[in-house]
Structures are given as structure tokens and as C-alpha cells.
C-alpha atoms as a PDB file:
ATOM      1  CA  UNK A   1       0.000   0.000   0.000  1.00  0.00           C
ATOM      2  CA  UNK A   2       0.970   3.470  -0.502  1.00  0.00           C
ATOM      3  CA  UNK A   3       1.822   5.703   2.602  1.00  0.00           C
ATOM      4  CA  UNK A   4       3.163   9.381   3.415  1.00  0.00           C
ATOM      5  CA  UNK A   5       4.493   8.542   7.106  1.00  0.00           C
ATOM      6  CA  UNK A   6       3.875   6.853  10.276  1.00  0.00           C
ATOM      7  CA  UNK A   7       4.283   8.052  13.972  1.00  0.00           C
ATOM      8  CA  UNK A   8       4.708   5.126  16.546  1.00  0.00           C
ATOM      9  CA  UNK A   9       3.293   6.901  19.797  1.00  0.00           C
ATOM     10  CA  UNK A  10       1.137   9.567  18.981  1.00  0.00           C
ATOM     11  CA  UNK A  11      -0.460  11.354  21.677  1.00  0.00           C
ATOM     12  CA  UNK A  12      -2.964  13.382  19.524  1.00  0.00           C
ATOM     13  CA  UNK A  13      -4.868  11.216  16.819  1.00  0.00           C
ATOM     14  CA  UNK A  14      -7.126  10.019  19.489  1.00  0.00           C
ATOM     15  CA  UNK A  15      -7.312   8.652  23.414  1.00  0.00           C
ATOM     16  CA  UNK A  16      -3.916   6.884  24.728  1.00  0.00           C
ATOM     17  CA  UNK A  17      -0.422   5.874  22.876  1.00  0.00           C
ATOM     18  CA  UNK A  18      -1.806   5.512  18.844  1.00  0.00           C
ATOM     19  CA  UNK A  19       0.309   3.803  16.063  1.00  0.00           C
ATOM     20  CA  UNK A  20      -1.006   6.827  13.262  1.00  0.00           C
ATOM     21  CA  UNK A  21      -0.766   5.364   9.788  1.00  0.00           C
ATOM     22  CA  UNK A  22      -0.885   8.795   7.139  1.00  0.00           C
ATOM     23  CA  UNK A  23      -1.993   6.762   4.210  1.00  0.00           C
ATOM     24  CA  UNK A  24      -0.713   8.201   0.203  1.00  0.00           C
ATOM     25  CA  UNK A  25      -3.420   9.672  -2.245  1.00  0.00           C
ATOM     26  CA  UNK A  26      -6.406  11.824  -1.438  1.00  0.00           C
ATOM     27  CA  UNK A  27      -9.601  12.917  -3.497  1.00  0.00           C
ATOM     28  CA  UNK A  28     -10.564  15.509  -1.338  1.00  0.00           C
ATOM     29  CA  UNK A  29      -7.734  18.359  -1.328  1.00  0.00           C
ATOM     30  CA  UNK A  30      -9.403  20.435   1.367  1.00  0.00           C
ATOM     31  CA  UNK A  31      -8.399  24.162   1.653  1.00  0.00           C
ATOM     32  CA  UNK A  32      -5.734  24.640   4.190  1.00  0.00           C
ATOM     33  CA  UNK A  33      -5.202  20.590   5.055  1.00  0.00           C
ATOM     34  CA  UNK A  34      -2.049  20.268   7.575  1.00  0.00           C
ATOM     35  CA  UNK A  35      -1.148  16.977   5.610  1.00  0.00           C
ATOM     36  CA  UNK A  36      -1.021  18.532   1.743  1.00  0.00           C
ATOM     37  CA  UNK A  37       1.704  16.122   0.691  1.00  0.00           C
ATOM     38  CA  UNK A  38      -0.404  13.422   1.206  1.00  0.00           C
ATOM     39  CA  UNK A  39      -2.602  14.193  -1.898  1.00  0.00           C
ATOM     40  CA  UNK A  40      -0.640  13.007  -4.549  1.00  0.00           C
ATOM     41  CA  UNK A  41      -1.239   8.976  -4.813  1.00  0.00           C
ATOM     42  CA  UNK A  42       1.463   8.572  -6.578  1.00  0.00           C
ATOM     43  CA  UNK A  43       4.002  10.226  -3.503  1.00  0.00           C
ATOM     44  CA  UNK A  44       4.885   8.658  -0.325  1.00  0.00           C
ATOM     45  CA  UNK A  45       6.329   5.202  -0.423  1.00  0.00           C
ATOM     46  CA  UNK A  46       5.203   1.051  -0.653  1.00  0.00           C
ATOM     47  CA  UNK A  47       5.000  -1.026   2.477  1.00  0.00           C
ATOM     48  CA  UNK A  48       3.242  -4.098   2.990  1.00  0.00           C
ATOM     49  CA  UNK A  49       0.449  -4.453   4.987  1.00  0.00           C
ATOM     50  CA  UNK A  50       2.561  -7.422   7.164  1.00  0.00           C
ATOM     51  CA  UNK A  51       5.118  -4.834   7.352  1.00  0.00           C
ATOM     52  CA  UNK A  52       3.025  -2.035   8.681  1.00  0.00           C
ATOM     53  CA  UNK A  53       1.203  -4.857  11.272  1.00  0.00           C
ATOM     54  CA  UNK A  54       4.641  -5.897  12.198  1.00  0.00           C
ATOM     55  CA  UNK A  55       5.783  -2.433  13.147  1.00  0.00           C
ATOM     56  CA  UNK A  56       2.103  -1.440  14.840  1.00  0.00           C
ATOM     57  CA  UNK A  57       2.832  -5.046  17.225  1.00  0.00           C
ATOM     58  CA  UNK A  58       6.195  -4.082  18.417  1.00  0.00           C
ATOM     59  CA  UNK A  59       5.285  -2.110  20.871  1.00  0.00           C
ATOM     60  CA  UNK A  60       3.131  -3.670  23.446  1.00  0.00           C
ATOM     61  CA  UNK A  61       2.215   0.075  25.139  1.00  0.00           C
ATOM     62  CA  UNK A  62       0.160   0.895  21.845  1.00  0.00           C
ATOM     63  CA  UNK A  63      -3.347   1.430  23.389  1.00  0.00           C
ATOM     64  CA  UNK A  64      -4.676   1.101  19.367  1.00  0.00           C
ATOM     65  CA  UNK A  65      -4.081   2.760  15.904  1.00  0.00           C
ATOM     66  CA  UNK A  66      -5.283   5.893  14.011  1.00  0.00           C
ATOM     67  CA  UNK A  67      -5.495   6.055  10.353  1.00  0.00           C
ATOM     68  CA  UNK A  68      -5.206   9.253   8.966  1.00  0.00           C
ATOM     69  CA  UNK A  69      -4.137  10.707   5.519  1.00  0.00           C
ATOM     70  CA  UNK A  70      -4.262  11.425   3.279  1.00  0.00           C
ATOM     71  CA  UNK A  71      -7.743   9.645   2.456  1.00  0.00           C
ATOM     72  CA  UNK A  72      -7.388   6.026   4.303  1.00  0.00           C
ATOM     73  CA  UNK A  73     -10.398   5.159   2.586  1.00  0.00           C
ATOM     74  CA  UNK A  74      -8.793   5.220  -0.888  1.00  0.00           C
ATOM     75  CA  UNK A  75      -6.847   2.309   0.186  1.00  0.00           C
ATOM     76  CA  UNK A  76      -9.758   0.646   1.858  1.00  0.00           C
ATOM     77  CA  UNK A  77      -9.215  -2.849   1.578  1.00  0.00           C
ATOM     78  CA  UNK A  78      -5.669  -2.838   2.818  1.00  0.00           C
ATOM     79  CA  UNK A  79      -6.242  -0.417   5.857  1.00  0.00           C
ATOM     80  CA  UNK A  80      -9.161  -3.325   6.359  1.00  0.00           C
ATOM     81  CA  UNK A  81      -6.889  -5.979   6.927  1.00  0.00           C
ATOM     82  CA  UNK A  82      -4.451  -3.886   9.039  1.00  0.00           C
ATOM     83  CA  UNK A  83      -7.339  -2.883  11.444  1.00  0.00           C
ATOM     84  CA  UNK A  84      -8.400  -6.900  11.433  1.00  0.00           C
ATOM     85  CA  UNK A  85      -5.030  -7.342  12.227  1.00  0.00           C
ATOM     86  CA  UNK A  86      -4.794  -4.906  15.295  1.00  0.00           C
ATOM     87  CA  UNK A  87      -7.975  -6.128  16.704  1.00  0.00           C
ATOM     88  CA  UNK A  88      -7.626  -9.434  17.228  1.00  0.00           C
ATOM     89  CA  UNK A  89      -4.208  -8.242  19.212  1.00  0.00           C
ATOM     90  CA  UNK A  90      -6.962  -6.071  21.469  1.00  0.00           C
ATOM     91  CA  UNK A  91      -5.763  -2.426  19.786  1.00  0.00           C
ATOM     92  CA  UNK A  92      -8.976  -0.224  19.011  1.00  0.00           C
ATOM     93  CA  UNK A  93      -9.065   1.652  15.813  1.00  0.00           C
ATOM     94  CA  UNK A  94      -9.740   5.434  14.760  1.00  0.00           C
ATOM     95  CA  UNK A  95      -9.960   6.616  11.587  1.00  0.00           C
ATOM     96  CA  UNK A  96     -10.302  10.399  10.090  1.00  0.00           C
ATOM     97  CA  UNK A  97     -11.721  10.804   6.918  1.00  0.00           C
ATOM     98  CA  UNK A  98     -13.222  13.816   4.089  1.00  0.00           C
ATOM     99  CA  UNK A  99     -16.262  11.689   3.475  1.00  0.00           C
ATOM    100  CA  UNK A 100     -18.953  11.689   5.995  1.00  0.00           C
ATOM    101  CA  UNK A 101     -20.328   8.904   7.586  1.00  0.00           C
ATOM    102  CA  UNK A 102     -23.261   8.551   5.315  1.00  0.00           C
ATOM    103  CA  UNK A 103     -21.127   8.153   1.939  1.00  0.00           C
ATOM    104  CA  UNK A 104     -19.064   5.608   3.403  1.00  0.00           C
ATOM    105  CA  UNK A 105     -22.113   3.382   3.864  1.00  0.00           C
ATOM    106  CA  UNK A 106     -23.354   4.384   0.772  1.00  0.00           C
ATOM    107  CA  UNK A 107     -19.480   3.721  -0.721  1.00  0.00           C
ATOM    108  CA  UNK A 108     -17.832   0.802  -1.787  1.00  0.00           C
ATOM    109  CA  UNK A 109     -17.649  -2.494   0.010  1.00  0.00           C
ATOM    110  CA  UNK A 110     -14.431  -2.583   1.239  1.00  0.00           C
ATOM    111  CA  UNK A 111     -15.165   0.908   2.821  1.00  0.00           C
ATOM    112  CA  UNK A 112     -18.162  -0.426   4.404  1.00  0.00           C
ATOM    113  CA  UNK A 113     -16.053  -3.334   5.371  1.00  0.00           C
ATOM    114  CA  UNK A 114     -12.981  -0.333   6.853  1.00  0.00           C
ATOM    115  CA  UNK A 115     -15.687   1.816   8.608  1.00  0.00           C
ATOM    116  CA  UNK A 116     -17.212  -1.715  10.304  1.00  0.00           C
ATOM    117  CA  UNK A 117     -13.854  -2.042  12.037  1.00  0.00           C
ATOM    118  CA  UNK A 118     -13.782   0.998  12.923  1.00  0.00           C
ATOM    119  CA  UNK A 119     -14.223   2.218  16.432  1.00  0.00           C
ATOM    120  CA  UNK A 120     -14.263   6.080  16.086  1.00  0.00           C
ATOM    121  CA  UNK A 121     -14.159   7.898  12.884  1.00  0.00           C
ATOM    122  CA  UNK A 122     -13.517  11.556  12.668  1.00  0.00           C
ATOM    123  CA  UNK A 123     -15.670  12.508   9.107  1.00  0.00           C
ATOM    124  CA  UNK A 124     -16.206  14.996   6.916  1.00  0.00           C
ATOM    125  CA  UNK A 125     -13.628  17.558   5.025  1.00  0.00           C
ATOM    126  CA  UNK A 126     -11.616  19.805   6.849  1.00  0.00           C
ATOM    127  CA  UNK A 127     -12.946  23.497   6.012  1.00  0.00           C
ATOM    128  CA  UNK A 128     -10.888  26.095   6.914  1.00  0.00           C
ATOM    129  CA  UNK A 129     -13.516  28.801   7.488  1.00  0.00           C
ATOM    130  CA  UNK A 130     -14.550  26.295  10.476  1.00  0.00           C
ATOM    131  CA  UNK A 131     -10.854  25.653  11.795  1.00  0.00           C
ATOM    132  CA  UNK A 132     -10.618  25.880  15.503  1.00  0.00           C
ATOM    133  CA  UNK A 133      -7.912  24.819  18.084  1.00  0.00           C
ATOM    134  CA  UNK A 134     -10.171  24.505  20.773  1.00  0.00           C
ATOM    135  CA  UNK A 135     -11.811  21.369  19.301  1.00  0.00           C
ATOM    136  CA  UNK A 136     -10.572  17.711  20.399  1.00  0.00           C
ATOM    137  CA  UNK A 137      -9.774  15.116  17.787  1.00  0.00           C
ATOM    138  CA  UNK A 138     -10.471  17.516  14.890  1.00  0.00           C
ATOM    139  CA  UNK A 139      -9.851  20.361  12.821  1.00  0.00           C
ATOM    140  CA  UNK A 140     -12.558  22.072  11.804  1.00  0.00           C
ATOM    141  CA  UNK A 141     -16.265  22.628  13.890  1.00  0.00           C
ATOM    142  CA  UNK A 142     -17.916  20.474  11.056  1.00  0.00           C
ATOM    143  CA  UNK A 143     -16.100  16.913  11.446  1.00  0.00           C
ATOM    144  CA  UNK A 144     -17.809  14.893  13.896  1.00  0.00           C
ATOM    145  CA  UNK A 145     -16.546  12.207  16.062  1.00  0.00           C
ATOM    146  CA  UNK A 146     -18.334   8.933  15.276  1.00  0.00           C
ATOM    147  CA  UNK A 147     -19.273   5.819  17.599  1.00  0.00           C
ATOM    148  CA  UNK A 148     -19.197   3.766  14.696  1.00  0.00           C
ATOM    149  CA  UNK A 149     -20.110   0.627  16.672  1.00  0.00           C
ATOM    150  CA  UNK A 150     -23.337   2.428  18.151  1.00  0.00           C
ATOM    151  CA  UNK A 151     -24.101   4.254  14.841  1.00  0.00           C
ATOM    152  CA  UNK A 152     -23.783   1.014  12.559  1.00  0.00           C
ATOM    153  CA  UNK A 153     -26.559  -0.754  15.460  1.00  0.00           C
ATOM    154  CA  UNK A 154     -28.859   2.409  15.232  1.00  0.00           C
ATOM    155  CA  UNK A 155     -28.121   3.445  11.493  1.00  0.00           C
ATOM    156  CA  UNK A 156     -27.203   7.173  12.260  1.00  0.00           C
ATOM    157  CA  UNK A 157     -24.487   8.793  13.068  1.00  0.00           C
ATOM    158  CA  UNK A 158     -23.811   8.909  17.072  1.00  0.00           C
ATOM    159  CA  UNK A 159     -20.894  11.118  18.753  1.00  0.00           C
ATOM    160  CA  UNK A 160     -18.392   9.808  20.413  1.00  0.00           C
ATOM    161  CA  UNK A 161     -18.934  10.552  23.837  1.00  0.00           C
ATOM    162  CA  UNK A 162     -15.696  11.470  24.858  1.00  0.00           C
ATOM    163  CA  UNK A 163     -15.128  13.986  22.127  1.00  0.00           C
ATOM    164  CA  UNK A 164     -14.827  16.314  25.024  1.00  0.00           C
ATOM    165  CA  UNK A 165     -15.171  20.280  23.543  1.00  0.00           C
ATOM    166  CA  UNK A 166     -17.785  22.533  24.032  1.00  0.00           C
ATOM    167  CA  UNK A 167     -19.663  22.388  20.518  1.00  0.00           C
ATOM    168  CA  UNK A 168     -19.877  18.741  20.723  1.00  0.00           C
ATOM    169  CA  UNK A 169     -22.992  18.463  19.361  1.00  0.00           C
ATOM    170  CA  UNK A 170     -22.130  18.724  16.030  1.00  0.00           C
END
């Protein structure tokens, strides 16, 4: 698969020590994204997907793993088997993404298959007229953070309940 970077104990892309994957190639080119050099899918570099879950299981104080971007679900299907991967080792898995919850049900199957393994995803395109520092595990005051568990079982979206700023309901 195609990736821009990794960090092996982030602190920021979500609760506890996160393996954050920044996954190569994105549709969505938002005004003023932090991670422009992502876009291009031809940039970044190859890894497996063994290599990435061999790097993710080396450190037993990883509470679970964030995939980020990029757009992780333009490489769907392999960011599926990494999460598979990580959760039968007990790691939980985040994801942030341009599309909203609602197109990636109505998307492909192997981002239906991503978002199911999903335990929190951060959706919807960063816009820069809505950037704020103040807000937790996102950029901009229209992303929402997603119980995707919950929100698959009721078929809505539900916050997170720990998204923990003061606009929270988004």
C-alpha cells in the first residue's frame, strides 16, 4: 500500500499511545489541510500491509491505531486488513476521513467493510472557514466524532462521547 508517514506513539490522533498510519493519495484536497503532501497517490512510499502490522505489534504500550491521511479510505481494503489485524491483538481503531459517515455506507464495500472495524471515525472535510484549536480530535467545527459501533446498530451517526469540547454536538 501506498503511505506518506507513520508516527509510533502519537499522543494526539485520538485517546492513549496511537500507532497513526498517514496513508498516500487523497480525493478531497481540502483548503488549508495540515497533511497537503499526502494528496498526490502517486508520492509517499510502498509497504506491505505485514510490514506495517509488524511495526504497529512491536510495541506492546500501543493502546490502538489511528489512520489518517491522506484519504485512508482510498486504500480501503488494505487499511481493512491492518485494522483486522490490530484487533484481534486487542488495539482499538480510529480513523479520520473527508467523506462523511453517510457516503461511506453508501461507498464501496471494502469501505463499508474499513468503517465496520472501525471504532471512532472523525468525518467529513476539513474546512478552513470552520478551523478551531479549541476542538478535540479535529480540525474544523464540522467533522464529527463517530461511535461507529453504536451508529452502525442504530443506522445514524452517534458522537463519540468522549469527544470532550464545548460544541460537541455537532
Amino acid at each position: 500500500m501506498r503511505i506518506a508517514s507513520y508516527i509510533q506513539d502519537s499522543i494526539v490522533d485520538g485517546p492513549g499511545l496511537r500507532f497513526t498510519l498517514f496513508t498516500q493519495g487523497c480525493p478531497h484536497r481540502c483548503p488549508g489541510c495540515h497533511n497537503p503532501q499526502t494528496h498526490d497517490p502517486g508520492g509517499g512510499s510502498e509497504m506491505s500491509v505485514g510490514e506495517i502490522v509488524g511495526l504497529i505489534l512491536k510495541n506492546p504500550l500501543t493502546d490502538g491505531v489511528t489512520f489518517s491521511g491522506g484519504e485512508p479510505f482510498a486504500q480501503a481494503e488494505d487499511c481493512a486488513a491492518i485494522a483486522r489485524a490490530v484487533r484481534a491483538k486487542g488495539l482499538d481503531v480510529w480513523a479520520y476521513s473527508g467523506y462523511t459517515f453517510e457516503q461511506l455506507l453508501a461507498g464501496t464495500d471494502g469501505m463499508r467493510e474499513l468503517l465496520s472495524l472501525c471504532d471512532v471515525l472523525v468525518d467529513g472535510p476539513f474546512v478552513l472557514a470552520e478551523r478551531s484549536l479549541s476542538l478535540r480530535w479535529r480540525g474544523s467545527a464540522n467533522q464529527r466524532v463517530i461511535d461507529v459501533p453504536r451508529s452502525l446498530a442504530e443506522g445514524r451517526a452517534v458522537l463519540f462521547e468522549s469527544q470532550g469540547d464545548k460544541d460537541a454536538g455537532a
